[in-house]
N, C-alpha and C. Protein backbone atom coordinates (compact mmCIF):
# COMPACT_ATOMS: atom_id res chain seq x y z
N UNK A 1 -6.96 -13.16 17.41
CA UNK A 1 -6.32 -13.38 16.12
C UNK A 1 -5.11 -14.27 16.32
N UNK A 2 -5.04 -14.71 15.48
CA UNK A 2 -3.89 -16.46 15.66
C UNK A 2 -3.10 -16.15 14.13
N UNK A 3 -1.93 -16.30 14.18
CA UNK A 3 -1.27 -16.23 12.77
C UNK A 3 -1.27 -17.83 12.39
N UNK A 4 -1.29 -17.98 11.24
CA UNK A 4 -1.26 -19.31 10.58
C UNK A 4 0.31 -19.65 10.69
N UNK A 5 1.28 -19.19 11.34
CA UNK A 5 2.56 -19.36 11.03
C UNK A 5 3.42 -19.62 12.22
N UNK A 6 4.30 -20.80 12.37
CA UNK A 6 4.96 -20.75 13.79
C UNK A 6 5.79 -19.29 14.45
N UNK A 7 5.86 -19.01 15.30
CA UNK A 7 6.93 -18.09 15.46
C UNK A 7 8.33 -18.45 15.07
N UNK A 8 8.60 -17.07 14.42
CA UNK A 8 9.74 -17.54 14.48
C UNK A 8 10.49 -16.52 12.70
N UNK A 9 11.48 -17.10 11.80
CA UNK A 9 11.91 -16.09 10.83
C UNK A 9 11.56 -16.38 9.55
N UNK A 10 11.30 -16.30 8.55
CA UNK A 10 10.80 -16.76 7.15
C UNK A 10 11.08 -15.58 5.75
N UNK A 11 11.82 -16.32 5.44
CA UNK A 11 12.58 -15.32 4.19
C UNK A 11 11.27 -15.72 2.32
N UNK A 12 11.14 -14.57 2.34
CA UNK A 12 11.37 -15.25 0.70
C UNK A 12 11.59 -15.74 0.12
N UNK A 13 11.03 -16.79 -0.78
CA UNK A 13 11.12 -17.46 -1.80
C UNK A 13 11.44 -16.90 -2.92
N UNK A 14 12.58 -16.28 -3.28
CA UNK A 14 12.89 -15.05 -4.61
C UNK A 14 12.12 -16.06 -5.85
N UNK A 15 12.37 -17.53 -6.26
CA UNK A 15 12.60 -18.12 -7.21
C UNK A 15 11.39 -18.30 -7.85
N UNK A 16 10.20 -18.31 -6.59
CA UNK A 16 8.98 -18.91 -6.56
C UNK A 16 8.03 -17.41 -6.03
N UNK A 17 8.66 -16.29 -5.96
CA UNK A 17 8.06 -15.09 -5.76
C UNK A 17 7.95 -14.17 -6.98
N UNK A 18 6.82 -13.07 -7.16
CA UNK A 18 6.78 -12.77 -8.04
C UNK A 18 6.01 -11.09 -7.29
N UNK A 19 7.14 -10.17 -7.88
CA UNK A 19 6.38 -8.76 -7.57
C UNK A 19 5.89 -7.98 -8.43
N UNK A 20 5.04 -7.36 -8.37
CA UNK A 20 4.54 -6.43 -10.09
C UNK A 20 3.90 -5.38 -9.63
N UNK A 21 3.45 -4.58 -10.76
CA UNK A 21 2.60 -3.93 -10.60
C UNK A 21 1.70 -3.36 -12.46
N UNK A 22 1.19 -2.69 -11.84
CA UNK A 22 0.27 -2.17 -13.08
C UNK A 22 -0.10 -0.73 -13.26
N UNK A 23 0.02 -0.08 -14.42
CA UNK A 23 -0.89 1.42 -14.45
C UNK A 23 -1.60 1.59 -15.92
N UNK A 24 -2.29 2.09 -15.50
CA UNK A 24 -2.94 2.78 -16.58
C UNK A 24 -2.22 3.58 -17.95
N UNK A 25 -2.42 3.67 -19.04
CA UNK A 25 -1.78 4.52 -19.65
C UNK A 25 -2.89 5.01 -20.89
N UNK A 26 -2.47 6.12 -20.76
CA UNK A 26 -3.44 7.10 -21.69
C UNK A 26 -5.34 6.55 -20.87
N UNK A 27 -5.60 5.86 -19.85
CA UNK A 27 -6.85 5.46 -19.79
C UNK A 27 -7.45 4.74 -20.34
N UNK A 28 -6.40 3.54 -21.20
CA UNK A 28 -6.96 2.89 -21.96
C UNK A 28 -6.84 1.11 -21.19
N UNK A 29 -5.09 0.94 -21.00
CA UNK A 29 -5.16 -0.38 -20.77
C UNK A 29 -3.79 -0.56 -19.67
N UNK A 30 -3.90 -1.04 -19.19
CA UNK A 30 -2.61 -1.38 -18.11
C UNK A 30 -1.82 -1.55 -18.80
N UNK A 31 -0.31 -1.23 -18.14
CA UNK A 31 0.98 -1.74 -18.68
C UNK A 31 1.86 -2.44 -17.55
N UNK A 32 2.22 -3.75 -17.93
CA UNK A 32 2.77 -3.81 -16.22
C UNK A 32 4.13 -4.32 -16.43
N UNK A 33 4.28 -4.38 -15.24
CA UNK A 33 5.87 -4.69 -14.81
C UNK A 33 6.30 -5.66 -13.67
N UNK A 34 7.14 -5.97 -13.57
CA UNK A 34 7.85 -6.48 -12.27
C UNK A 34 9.01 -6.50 -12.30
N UNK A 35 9.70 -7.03 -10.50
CA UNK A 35 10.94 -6.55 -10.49
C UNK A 35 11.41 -8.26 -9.91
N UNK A 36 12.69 -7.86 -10.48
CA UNK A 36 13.42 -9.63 -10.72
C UNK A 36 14.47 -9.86 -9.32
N UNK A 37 14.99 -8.53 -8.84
CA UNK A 37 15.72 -8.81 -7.79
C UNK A 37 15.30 -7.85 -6.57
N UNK A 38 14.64 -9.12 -5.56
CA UNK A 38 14.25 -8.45 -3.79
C UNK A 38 14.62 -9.16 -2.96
N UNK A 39 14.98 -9.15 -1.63
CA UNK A 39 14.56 -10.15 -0.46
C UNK A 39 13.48 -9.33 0.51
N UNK A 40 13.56 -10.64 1.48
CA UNK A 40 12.30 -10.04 2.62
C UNK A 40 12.43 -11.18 3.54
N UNK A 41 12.23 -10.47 4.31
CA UNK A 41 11.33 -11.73 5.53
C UNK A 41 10.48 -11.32 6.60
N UNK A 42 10.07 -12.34 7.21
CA UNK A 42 8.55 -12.06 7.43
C UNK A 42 9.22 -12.32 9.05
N UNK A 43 9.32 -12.01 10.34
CA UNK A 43 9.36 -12.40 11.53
C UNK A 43 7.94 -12.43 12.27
N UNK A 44 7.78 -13.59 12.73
CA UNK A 44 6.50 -14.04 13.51
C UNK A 44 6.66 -13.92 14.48
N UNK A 45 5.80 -13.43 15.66
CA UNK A 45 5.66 -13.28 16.85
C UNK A 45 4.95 -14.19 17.43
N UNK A 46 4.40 -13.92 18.69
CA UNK A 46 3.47 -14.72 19.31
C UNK A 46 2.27 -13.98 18.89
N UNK A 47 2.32 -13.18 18.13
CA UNK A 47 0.62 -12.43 17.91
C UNK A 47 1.62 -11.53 16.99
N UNK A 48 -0.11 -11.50 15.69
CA UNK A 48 0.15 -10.16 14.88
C UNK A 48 1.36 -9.11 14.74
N UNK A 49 0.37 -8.17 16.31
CA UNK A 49 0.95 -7.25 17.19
C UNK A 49 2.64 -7.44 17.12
N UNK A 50 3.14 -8.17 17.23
CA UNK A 50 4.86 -8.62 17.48
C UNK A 50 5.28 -9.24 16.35
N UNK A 51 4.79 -9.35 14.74
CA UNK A 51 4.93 -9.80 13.75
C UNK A 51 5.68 -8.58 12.98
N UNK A 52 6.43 -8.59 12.02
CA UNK A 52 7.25 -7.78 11.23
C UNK A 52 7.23 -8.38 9.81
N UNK A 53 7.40 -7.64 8.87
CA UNK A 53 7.81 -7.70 7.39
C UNK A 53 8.67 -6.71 6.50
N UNK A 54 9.28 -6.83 6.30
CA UNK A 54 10.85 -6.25 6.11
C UNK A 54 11.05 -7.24 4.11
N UNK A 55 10.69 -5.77 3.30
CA UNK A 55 10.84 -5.97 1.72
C UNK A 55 12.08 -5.26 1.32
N UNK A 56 12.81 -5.80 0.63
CA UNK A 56 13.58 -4.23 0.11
C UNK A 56 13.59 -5.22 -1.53
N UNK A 57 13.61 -3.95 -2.73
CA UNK A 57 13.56 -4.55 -3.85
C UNK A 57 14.37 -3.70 -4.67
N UNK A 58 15.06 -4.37 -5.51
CA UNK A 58 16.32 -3.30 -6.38
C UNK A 58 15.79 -2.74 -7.61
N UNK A 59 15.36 -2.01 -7.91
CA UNK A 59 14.62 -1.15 -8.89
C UNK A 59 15.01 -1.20 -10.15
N UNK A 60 16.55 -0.90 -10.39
CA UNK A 60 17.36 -1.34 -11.46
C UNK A 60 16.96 -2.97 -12.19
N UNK A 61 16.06 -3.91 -11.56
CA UNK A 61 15.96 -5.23 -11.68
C UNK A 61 14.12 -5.08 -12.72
N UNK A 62 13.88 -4.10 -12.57
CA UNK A 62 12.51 -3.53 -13.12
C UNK A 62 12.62 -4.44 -14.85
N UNK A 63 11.58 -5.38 -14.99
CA UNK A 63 11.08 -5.85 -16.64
C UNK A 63 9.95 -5.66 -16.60
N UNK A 64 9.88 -5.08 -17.93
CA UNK A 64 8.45 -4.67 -18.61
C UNK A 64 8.18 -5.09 -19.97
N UNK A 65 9.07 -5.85 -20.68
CA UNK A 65 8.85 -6.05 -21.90
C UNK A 65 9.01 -5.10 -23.51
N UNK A 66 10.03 -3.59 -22.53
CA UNK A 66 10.09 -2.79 -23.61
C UNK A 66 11.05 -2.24 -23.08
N UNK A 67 12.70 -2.64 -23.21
CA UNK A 67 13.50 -2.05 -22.98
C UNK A 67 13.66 -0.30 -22.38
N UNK A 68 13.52 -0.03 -23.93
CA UNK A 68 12.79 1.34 -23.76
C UNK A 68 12.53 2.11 -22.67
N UNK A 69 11.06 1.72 -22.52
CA UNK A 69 10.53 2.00 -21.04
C UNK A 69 11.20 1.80 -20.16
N UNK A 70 11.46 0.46 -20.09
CA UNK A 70 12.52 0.02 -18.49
C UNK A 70 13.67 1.18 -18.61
N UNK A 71 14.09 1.76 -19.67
CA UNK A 71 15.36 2.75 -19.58
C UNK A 71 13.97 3.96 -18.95
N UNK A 72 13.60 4.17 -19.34
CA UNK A 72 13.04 5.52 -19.18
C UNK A 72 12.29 5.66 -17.78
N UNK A 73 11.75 4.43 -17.13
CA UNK A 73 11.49 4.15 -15.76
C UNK A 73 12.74 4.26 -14.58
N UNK A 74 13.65 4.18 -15.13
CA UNK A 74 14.96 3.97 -14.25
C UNK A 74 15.54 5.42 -14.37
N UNK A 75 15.19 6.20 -14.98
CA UNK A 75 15.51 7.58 -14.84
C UNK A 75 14.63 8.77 -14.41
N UNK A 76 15.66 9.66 -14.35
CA UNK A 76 14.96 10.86 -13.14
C UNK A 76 13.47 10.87 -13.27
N UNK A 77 13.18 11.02 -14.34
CA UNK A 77 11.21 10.90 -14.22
C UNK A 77 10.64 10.54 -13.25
N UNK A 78 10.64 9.00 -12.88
CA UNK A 78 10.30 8.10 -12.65
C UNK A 78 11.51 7.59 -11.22
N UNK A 79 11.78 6.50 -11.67
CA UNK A 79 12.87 6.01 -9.96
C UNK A 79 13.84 7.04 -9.78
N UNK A 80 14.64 7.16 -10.42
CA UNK A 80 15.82 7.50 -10.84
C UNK A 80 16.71 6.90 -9.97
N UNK A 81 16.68 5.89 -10.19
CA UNK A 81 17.38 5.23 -9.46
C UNK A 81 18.69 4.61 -9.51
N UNK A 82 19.45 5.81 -9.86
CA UNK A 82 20.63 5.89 -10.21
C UNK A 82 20.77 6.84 -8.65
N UNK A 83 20.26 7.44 -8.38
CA UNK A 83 20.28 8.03 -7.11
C UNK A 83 19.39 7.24 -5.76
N UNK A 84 18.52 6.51 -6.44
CA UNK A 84 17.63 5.62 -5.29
C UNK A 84 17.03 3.52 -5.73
N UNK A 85 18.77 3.64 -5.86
CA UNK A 85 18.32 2.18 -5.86
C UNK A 85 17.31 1.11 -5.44
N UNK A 86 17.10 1.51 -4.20
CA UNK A 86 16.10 0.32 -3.91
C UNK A 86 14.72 1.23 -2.84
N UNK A 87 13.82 0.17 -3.27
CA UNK A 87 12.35 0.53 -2.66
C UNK A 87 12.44 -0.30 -1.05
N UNK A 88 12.05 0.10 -0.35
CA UNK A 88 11.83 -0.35 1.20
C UNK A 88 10.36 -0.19 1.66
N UNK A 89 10.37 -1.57 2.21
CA UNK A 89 8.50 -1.52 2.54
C UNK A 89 8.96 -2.24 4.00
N UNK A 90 8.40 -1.54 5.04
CA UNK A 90 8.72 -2.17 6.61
C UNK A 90 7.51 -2.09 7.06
N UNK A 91 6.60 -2.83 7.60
CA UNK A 91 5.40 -2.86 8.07
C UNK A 91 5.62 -2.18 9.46
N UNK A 92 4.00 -1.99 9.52
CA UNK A 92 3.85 -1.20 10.45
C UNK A 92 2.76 -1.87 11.47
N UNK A 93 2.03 -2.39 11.08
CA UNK A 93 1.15 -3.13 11.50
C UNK A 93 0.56 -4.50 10.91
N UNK A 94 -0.06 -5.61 11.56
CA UNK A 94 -0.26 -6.39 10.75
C UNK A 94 -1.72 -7.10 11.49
N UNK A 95 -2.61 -7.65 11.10
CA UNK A 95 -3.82 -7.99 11.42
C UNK A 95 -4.54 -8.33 10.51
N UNK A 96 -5.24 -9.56 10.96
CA UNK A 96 -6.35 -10.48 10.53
C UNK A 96 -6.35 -12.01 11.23
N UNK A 97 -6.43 -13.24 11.01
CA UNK A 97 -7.04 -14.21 11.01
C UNK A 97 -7.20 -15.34 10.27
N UNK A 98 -6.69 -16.65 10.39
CA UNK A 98 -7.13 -17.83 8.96
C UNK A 98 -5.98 -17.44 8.02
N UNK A 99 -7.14 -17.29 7.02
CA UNK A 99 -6.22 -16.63 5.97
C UNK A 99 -6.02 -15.25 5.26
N UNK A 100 -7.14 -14.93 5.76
CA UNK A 100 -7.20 -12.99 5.16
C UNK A 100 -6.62 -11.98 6.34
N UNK A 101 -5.48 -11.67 5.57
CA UNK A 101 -4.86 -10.63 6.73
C UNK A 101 -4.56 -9.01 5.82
N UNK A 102 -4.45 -8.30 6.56
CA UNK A 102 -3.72 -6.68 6.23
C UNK A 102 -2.64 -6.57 6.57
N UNK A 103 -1.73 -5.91 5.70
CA UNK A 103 -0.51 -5.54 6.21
C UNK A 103 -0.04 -3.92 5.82
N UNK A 104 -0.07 -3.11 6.73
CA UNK A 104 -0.03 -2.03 6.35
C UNK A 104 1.82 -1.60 7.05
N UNK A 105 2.14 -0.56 6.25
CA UNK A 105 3.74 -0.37 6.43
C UNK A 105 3.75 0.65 5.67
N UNK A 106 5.47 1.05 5.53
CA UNK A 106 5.63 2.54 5.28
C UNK A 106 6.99 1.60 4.45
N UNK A 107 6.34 2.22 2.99
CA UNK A 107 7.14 2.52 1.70
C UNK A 107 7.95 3.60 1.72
N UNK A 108 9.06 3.24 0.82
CA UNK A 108 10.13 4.61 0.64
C UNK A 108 10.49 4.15 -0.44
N UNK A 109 10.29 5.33 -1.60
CA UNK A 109 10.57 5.01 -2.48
C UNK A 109 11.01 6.47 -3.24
N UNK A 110 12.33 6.69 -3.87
CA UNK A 110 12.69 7.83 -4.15
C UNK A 110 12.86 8.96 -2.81
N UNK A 111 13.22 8.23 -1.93
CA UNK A 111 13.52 8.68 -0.32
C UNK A 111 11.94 9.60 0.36
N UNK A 112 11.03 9.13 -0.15
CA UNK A 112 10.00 9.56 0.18
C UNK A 112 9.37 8.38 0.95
N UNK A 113 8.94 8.53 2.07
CA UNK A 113 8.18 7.47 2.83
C UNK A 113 6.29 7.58 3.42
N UNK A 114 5.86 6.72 2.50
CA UNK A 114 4.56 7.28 3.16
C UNK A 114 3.96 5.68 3.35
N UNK A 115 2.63 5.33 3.96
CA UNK A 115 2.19 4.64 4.35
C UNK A 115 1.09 3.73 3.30
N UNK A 116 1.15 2.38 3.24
CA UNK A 116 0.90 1.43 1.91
C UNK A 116 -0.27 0.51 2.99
N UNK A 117 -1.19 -0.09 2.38
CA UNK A 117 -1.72 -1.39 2.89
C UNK A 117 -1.87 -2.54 1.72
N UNK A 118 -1.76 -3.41 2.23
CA UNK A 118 -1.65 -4.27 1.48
C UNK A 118 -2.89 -5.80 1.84
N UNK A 119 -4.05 -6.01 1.22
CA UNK A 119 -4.77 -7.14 1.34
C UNK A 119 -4.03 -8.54 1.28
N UNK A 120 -4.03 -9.37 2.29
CA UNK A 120 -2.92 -10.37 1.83
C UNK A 120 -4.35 -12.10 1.94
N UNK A 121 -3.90 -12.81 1.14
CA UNK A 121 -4.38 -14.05 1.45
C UNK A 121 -3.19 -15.17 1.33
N UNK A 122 -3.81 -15.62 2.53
CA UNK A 122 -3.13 -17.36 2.64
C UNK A 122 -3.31 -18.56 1.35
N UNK A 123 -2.67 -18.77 0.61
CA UNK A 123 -3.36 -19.58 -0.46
C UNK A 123 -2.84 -21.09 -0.21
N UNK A 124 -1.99 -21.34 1.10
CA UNK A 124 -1.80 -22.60 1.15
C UNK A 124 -0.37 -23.01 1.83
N UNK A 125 -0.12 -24.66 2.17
CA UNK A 125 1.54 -24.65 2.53
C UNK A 125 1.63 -25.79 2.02
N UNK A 126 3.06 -26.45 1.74
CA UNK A 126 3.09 -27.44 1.24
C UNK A 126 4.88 -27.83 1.31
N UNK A 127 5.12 -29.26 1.58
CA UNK A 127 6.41 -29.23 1.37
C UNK A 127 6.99 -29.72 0.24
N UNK A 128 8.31 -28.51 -0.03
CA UNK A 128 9.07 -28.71 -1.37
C UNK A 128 9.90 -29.65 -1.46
N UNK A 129 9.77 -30.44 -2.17
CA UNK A 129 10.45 -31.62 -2.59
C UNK A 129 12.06 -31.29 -2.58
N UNK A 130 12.45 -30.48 -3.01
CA UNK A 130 13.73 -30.08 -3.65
C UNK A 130 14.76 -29.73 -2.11
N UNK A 131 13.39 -28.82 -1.33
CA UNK A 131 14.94 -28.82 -0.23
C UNK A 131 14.07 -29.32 0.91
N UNK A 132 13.46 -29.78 1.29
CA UNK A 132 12.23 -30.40 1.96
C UNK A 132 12.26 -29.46 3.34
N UNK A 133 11.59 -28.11 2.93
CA UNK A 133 10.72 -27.30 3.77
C UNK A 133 9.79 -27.17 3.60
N UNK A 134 8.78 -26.69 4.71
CA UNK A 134 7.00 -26.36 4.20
C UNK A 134 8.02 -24.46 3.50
N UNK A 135 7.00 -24.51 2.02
CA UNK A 135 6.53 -23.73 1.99
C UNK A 135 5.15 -22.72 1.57
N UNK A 136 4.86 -21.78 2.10
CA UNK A 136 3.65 -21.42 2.50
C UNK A 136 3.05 -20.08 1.66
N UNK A 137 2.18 -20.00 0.77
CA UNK A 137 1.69 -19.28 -0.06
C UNK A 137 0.76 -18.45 0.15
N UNK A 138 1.17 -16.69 -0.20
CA UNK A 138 0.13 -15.78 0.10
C UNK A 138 0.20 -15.12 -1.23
N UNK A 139 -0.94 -14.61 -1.45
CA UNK A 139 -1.26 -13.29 -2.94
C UNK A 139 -1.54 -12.02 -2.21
N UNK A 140 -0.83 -11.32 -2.37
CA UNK A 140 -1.43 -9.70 -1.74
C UNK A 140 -1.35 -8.78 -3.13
N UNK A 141 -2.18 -7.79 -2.78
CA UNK A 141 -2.74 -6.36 -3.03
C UNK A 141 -2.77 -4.96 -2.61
N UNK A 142 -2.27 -4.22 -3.06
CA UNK A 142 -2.30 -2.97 -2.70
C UNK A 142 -2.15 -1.97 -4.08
N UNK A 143 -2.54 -0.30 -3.76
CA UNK A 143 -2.22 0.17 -4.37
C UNK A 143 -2.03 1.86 -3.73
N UNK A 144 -1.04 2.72 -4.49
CA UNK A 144 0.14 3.89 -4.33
C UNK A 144 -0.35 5.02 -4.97
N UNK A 145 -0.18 5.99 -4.44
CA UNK A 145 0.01 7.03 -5.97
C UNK A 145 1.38 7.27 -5.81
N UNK A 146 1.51 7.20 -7.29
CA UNK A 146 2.43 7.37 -7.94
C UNK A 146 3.32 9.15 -7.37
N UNK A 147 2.36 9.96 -8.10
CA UNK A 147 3.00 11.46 -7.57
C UNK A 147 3.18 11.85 -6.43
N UNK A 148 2.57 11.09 -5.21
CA UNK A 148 2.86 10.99 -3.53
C UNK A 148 4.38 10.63 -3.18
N UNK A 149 4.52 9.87 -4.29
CA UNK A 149 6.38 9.45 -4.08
C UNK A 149 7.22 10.27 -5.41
N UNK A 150 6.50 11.08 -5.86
CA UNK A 150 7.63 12.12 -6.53
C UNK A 150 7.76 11.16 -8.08
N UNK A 151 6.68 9.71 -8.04
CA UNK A 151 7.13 9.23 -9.56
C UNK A 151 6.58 9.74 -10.75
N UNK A 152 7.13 9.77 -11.48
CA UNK A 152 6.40 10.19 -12.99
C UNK A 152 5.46 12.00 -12.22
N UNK A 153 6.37 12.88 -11.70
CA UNK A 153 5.20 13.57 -11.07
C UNK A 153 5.14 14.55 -12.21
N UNK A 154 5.95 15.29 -13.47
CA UNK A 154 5.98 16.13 -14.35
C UNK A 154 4.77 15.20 -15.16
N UNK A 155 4.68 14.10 -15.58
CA UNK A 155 3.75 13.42 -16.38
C UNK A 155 2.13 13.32 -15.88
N UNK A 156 1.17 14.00 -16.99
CA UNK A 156 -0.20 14.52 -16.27
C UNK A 156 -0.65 12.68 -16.06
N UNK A 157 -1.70 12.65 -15.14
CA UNK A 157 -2.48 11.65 -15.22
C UNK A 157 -3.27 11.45 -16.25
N UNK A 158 -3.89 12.02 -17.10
CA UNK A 158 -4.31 11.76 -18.53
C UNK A 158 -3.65 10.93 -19.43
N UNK A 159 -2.09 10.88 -19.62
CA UNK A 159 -1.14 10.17 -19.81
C UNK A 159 -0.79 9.01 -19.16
N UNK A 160 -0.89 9.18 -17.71
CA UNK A 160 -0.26 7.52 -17.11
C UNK A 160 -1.16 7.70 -15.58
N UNK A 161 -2.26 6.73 -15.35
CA UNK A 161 -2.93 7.29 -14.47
C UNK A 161 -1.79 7.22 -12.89
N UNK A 162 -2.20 8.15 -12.04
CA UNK A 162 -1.78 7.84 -10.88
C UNK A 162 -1.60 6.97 -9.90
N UNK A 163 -2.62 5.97 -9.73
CA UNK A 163 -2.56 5.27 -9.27
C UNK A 163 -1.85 4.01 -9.78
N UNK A 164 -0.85 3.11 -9.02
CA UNK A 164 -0.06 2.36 -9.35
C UNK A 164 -0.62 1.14 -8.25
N UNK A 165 -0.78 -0.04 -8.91
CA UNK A 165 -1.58 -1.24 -8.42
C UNK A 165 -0.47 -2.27 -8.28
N UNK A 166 -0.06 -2.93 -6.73
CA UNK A 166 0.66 -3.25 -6.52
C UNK A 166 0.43 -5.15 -6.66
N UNK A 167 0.81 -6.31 -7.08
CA UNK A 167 0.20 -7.68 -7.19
C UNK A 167 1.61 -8.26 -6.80
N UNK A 168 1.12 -8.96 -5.65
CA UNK A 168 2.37 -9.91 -5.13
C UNK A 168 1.63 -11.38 -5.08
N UNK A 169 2.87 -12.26 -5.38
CA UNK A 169 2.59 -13.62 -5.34
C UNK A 169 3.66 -14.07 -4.62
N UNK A 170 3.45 -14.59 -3.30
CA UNK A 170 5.12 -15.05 -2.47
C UNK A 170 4.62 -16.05 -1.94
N UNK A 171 5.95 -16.75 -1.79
CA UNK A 171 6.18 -18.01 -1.23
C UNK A 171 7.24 -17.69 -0.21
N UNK A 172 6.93 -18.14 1.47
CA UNK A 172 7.49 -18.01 2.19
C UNK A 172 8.24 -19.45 2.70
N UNK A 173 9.74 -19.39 3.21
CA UNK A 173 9.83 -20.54 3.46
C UNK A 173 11.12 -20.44 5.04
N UNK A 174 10.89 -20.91 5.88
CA UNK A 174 11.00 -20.87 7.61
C UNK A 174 13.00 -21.07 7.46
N UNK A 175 13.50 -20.14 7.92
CA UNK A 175 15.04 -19.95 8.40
C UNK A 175 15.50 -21.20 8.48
């Protein structure tokens, strides 16, 4: 296995990154969200094996398109993240090839830490005009339960399904 990426450090593209997710509600239709303020970076090794990814994302930064909600997501129910500001995703492993890789790591979220994978694809590199670095495009996938991290856990799944579907769009760009 060969990483598509030199060794070496690669931060996030906040501007050109995009984190979300999706759930179910009542079983009818997704409702989704994303969050406006994270960093990350990606450290490359000489292999996989010696590769790292290091997310942290501020919860409080959560849009959904209904105030409302975003109030009611940001409290004890749900983040409460008045007590747990930010989500932490640190990989744990990483493997694949080309362009289809896995990245599996350990989420903490509401000081609960359990273990996430995430499907990732390479969608490309290219250099940006604006500050003239390559940068290099992946879409990943994963998905959580929700009541495993203590979210929404008083609220039945009939109401908001459990499972929480994670959709990343990032742009990485080299230290």
């Amino acid at each position: 296995m060969e990483l598509p990426l030199t060794p070496g450090t690669y931060h996030l593209d906040a501007m050109h990154t995009q984190i979300g997710f999706s759930v179910i509600h009542l079983g009818l239709t997704p409702v989704r969200g994303a969050f406006a303020d994270f960093n990350g970076q990606l450290l490359v090794g000489e292999t996989p094996a010696l590769s790292q990814l290091h997310v942290t994302i501020n919860l409080p930064s959560l849009q959904s398109t209904n105030r409302g909600r975003e109030e009611h997501l940001q409290g004890a129910d749900f983040f409460d993240s008045d007590q747990y500001s930010d989500m932490i995703f640190r990989s744990t492993h990483i493997r694949g090839d080309g362009e289809q890789w896995t990245v599996t790591g350990d989420l903490t979220l509401r000081g609960v830490t359990n273990p996430v994978t995430f499907d990732a694809q390479m969608t490309g590199r290219s250099v940006f005009p604006l500050d003239q670095k390559e940068h290099i495009g992946f879409v990943a996938s994963g998905s959580l339960s929700r009541t495993a991290f203590g979210v929404g856990a008083s609220i039945p799944t009939m109401m908001l399904s459990d499972e929480i579907n994670i959709e990343l769009a990032v742009q990485l760009v080299p230290a």
